[in-house]
N, C-alpha and C. Protein backbone atom coordinates (compact mmCIF):
# COMPACT_ATOMS: atom_id res chain seq x y z
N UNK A 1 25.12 13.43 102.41
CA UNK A 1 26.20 14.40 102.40
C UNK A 1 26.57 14.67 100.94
N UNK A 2 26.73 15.81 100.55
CA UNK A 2 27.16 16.57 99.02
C UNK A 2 28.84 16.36 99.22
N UNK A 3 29.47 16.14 97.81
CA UNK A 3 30.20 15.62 97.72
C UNK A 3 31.43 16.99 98.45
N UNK A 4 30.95 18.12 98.43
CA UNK A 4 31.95 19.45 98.82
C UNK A 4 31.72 18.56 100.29
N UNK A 5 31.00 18.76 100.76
CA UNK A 5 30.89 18.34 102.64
C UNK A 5 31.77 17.24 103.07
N UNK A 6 31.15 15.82 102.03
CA UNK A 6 32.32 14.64 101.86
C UNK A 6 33.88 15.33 101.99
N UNK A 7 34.02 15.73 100.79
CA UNK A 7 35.58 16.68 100.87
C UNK A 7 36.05 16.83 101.97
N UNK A 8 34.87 18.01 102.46
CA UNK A 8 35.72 18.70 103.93
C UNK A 8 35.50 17.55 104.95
N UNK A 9 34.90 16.68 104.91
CA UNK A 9 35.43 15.86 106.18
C UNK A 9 36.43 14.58 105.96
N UNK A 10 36.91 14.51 104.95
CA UNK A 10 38.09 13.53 104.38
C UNK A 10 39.27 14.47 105.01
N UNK A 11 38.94 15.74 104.22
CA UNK A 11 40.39 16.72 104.77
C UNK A 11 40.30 16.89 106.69
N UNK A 12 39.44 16.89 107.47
CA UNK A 12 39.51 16.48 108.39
C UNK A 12 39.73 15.75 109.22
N UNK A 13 39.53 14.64 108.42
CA UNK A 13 39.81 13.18 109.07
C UNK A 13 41.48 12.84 108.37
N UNK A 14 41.79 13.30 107.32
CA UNK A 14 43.11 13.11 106.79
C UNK A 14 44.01 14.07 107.81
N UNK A 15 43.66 15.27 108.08
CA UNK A 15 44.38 16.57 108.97
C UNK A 15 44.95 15.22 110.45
N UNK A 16 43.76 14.72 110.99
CA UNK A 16 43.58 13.75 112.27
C UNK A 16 44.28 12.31 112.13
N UNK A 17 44.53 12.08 110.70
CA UNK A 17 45.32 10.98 110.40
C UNK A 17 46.73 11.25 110.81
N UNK A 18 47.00 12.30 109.85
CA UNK A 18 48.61 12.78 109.83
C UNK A 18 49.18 13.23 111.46
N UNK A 19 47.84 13.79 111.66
CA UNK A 19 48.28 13.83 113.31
C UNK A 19 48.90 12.63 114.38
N UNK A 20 48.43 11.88 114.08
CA UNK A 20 48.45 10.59 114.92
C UNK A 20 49.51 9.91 114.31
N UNK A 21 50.12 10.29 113.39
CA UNK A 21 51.03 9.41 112.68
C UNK A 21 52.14 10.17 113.57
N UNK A 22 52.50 11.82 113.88
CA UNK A 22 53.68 12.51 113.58
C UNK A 22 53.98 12.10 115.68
N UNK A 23 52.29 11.99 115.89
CA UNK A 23 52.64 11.57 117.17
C UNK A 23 52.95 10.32 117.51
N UNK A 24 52.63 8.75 116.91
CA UNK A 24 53.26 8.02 117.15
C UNK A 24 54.84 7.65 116.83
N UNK A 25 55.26 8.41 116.00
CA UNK A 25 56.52 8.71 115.57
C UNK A 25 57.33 9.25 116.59
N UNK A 26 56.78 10.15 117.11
CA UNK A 26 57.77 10.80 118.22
C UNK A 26 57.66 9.52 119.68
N UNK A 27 56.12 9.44 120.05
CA UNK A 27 57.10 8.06 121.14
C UNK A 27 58.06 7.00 120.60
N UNK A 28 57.32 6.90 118.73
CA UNK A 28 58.63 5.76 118.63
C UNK A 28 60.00 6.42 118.87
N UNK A 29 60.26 7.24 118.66
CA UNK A 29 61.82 8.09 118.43
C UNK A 29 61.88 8.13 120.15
N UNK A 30 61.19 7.91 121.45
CA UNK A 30 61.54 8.30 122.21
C UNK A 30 62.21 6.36 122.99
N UNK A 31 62.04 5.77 121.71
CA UNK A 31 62.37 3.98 122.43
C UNK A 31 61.49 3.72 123.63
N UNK A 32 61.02 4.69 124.50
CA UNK A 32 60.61 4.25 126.03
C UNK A 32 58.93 4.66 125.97
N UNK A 33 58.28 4.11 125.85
CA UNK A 33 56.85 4.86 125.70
C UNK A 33 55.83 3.48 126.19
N UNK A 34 54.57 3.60 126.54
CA UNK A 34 53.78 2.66 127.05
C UNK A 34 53.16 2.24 126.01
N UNK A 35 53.13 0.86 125.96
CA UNK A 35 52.78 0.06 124.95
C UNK A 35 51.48 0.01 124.88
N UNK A 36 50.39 0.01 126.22
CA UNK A 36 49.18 0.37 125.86
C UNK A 36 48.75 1.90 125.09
N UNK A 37 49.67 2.55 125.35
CA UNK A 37 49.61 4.26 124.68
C UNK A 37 49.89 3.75 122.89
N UNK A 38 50.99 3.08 122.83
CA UNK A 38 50.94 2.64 121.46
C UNK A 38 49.74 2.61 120.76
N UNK A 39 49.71 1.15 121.60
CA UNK A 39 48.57 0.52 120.61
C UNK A 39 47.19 1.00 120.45
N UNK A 40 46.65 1.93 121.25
CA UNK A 40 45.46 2.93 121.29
C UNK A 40 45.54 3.62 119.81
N UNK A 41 47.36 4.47 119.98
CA UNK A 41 47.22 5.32 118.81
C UNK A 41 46.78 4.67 117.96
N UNK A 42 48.00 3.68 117.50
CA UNK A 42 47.76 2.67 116.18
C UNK A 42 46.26 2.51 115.54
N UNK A 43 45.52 2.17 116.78
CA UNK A 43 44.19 1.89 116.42
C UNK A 43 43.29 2.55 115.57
N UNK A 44 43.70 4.22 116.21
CA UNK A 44 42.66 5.29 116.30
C UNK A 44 43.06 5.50 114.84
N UNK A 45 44.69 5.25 114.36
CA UNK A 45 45.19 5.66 113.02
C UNK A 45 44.55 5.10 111.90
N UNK A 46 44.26 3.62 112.29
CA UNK A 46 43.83 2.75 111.36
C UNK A 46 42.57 3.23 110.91
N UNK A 47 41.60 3.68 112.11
CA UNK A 47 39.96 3.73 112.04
C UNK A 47 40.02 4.72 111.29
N UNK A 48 40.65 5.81 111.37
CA UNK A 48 40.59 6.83 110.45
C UNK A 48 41.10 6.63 109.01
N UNK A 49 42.28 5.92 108.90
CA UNK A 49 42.21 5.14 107.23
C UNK A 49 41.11 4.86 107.06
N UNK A 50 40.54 3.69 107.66
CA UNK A 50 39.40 3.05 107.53
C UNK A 50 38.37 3.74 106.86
N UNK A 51 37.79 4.74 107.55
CA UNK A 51 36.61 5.82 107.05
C UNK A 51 37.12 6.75 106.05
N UNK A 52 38.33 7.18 106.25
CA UNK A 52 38.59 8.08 105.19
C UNK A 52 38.61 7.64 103.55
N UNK A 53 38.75 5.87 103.64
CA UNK A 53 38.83 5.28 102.46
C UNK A 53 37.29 5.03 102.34
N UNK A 54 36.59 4.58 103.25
CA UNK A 54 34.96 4.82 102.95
C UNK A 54 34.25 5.91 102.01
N UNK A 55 34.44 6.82 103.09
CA UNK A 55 34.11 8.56 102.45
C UNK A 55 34.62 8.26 100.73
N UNK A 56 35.99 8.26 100.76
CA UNK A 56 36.44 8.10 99.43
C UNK A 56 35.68 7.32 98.02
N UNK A 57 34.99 6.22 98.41
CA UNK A 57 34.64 5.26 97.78
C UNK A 57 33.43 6.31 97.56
N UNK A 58 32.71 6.27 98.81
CA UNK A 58 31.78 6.68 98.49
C UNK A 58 31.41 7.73 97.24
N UNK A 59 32.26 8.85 96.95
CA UNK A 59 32.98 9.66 95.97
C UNK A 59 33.29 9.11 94.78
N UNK A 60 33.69 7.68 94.88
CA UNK A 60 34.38 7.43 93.87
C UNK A 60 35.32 7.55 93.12
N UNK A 61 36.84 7.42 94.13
CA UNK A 61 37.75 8.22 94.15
C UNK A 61 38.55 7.02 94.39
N UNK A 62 38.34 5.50 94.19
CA UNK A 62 39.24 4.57 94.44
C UNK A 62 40.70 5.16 94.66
């Protein structure tokens, strides 16, 4: 992958980060939400840190 392509899929996977954040935010704000629904998000949030800091490295963009 060329580093423009890298780019656009950091900004994709960052777009999918922020997503998952604004939505676990709102069940938190709702106090009542299923804890297995939680912890799915959480997960999915992390994996995408996860790779997005990959991609990054890979770049060289510590």
């Amino acid at each position: 992958m060329n580093d423009s392509s890298l780019n656009a899929h950091i900004g994709s996977l960052e777009e999918k980060h922020e997503a998952l954040k604004k939505e676990i935010a709102a069940l938190e704000s709702e106090k009542i939400y299923d804890d297995a629904q939680m912890s799915a998000l959480k997960r999915k949030k992390l994996h995408l840190k996860d790779e997005i800091e990959k991609y990054r490295t890979q770049l060289g963009e510590d």
